[in-house]
Protein backbone atom coordinates (compact mmCIF):
# COMPACT_ATOMS: atom_id res chain seq x y z
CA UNK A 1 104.22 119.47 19.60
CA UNK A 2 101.93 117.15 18.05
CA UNK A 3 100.39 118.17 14.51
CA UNK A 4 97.23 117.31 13.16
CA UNK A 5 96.08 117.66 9.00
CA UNK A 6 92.71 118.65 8.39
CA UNK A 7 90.85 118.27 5.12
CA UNK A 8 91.82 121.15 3.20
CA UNK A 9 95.78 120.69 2.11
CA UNK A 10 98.44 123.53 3.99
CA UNK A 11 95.96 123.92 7.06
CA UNK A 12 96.70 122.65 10.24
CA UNK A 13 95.94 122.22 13.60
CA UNK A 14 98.71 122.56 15.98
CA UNK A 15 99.23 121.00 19.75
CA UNK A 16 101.54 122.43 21.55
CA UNK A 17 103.28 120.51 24.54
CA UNK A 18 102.01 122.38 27.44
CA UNK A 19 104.21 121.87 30.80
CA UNK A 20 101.46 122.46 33.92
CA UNK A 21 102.49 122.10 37.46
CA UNK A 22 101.12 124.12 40.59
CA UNK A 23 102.59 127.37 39.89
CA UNK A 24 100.67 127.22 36.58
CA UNK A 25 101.43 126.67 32.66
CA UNK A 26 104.47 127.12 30.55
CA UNK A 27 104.35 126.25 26.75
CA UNK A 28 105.95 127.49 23.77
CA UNK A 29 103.26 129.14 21.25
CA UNK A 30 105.69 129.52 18.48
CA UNK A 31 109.70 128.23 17.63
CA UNK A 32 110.87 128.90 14.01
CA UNK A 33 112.82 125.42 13.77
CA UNK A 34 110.14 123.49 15.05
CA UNK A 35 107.10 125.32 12.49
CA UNK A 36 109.36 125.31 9.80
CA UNK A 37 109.79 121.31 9.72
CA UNK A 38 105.83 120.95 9.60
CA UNK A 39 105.53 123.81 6.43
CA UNK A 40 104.98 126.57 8.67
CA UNK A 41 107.90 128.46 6.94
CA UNK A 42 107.00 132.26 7.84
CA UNK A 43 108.88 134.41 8.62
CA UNK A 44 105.90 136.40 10.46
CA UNK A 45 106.21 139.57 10.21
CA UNK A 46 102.93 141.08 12.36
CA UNK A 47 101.11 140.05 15.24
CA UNK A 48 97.38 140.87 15.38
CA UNK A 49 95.44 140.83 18.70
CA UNK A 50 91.57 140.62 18.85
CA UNK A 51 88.37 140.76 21.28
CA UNK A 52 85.37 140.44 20.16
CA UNK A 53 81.96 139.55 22.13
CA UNK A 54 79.48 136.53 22.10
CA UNK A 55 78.71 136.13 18.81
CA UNK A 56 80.54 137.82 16.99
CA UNK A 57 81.26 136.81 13.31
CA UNK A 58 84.93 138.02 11.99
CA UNK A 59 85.47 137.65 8.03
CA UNK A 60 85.97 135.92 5.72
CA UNK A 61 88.76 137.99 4.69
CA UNK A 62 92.13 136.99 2.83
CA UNK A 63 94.29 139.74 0.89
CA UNK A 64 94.97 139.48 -2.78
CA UNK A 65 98.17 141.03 -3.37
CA UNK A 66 100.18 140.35 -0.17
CA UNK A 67 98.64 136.92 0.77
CA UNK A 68 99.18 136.38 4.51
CA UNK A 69 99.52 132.84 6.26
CA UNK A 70 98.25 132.91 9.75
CA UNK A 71 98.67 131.07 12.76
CA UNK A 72 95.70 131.30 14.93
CA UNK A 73 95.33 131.18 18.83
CA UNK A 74 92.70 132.00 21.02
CA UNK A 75 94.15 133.57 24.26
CA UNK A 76 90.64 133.87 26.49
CA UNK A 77 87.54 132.36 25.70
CA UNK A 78 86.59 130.46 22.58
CA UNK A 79 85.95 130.30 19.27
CA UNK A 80 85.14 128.12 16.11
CA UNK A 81 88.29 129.11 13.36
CA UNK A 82 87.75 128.27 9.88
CA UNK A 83 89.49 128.37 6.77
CA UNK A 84 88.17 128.16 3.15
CA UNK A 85 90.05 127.21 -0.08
CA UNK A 86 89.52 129.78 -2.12
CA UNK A 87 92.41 129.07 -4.75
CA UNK A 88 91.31 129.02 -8.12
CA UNK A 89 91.52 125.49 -9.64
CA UNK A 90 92.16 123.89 -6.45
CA UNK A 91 91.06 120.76 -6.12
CA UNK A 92 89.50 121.85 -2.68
CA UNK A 93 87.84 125.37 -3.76
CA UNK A 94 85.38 126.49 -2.24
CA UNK A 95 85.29 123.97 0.86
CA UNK A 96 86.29 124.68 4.09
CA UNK A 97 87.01 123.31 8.03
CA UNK A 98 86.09 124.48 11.16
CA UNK A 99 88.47 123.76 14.17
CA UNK A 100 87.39 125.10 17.64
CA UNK A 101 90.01 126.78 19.49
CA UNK A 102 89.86 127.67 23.28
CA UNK A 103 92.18 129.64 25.82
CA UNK A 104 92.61 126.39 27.88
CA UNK A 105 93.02 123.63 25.02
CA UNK A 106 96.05 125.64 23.49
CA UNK A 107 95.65 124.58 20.35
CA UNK A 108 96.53 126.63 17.39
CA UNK A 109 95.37 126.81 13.55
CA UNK A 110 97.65 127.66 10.50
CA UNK A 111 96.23 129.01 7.52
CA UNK A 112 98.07 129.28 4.69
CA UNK A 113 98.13 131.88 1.87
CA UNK A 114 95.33 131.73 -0.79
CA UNK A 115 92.48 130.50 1.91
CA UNK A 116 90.03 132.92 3.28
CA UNK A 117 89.91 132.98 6.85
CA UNK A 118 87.27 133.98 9.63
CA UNK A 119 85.89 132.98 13.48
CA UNK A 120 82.70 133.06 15.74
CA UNK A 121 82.80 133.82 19.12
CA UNK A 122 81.17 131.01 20.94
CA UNK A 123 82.31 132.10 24.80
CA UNK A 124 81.23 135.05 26.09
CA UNK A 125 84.22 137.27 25.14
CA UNK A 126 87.18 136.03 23.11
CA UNK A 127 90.38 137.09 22.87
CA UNK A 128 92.52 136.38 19.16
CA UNK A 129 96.23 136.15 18.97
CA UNK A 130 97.75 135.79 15.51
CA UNK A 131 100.87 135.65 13.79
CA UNK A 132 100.86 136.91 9.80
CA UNK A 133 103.21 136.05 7.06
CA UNK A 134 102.75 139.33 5.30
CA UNK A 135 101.58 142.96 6.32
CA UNK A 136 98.07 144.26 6.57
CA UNK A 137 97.27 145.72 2.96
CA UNK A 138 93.13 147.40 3.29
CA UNK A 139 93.64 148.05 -0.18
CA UNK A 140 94.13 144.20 -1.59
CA UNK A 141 91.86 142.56 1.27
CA UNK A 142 88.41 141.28 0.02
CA UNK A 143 85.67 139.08 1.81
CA UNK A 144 83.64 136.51 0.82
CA UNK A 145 79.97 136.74 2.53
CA UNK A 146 80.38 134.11 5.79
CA UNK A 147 76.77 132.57 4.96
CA UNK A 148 77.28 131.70 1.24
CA UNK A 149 75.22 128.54 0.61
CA UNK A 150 77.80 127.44 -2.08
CA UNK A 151 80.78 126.97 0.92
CA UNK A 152 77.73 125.98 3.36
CA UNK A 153 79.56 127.08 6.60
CA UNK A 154 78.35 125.65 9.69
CA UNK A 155 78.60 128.63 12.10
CA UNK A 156 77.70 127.96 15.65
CA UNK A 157 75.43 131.30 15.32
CA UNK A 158 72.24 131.53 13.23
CA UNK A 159 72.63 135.81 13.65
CA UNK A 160 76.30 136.30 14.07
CA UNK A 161 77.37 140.08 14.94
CA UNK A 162 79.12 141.76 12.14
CA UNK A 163 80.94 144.65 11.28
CA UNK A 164 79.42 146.80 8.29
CA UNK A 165 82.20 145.50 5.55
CA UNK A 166 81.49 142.24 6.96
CA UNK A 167 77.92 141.79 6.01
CA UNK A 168 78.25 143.11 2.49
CA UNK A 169 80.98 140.47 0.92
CA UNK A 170 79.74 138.89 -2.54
CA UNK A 171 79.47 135.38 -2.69
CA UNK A 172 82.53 133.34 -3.74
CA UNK A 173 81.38 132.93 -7.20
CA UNK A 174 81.14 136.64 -8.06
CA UNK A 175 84.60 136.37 -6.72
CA UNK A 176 86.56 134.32 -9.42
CA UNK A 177 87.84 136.71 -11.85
CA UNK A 178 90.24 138.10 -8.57
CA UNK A 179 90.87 134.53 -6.84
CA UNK A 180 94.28 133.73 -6.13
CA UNK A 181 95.48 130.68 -8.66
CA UNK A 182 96.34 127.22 -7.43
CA UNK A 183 99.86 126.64 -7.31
């Protein structure tokens, strides 16, 4: 597998070696050993599984209390994954990257604890597989609002498709009294 930094420290873009011949594809889309030696520690503990339609904006969430790390792959479809350094006193807050991630390219994102995380759907349907380092805890998750002109996302969408909770997140700065601290 090859990996591949992006700008914001502890997020990555993973390439896994996928074996093709005429009876299809075989690859492996997660080994413990292998993750471990690039930071990916884990262990994972839950496996979340997504579609979502054309358009459709999901996040930015991250959890305050059980921070999760997540390793992102899209399944069917595609999407544009990002990630955004919300740790306070990071020397990175409050900027983020923006990978796209297809069924057929195979890549996969990591996203570490103490960065809010969030997709578009840019095919026509989308399918999300991802691995989390923690459980699901609704009552320590918060958002930050996915068009706050102080992060400046570039979403492929101009009137993304969002869920009630969604479109009501504060910006990041009426955030920083709860951020998660830079370690």
């Amino acid at each position: 597998m090859r990996v591949v930094p992006t700008d914001l420290p502890g997020v990555i873009v993973i390439e896994p070696v996928v074996h093709r011949d005429g009876r299809g594809f075989f690859l492996e889309t997660y080994h413990a050993d292998r993750y471990r030696e690039h930071g990916i520690a884990g262990p994972f503990v839950q496996d979340n599984h997504s579609r979502s339609t054309a358009g459709t904006l999901r996040g930015l969430h991250l959890q305050l209390k059980r921070p999760q790390g997540k390793l992102i792959r899209v399944i069917e479809g595609e999407i544009f994954d990002v990630a955004v350094d919300v740790r306070r006193g990071s020397p990175s807050f409050g900027r983020w990257v923006g990978v796209t991630l297809t069924a057929d390219g195979f890549k996969q994102m990591y996203v570490p604890p103490g960065f809010a995380h969030g997709f578009c759907v840019v095919s026509e349907v989308a399918q999300v597989e991802y691995k989390c380092t923690d459980l699901y805890d609704p009552a320590s998750e918060i958002g930050v609002a996915w068009n706050d002109p102080a992060i400046g996302i570039t979403w492929p969408v101009r009137e993304p498709l969002l869920s009630a909770r969604d479109s009501r997140h504060p910006a990041l700065s009426e955030l920083s009294s709860v951020l998660p601290a830079f370690r």
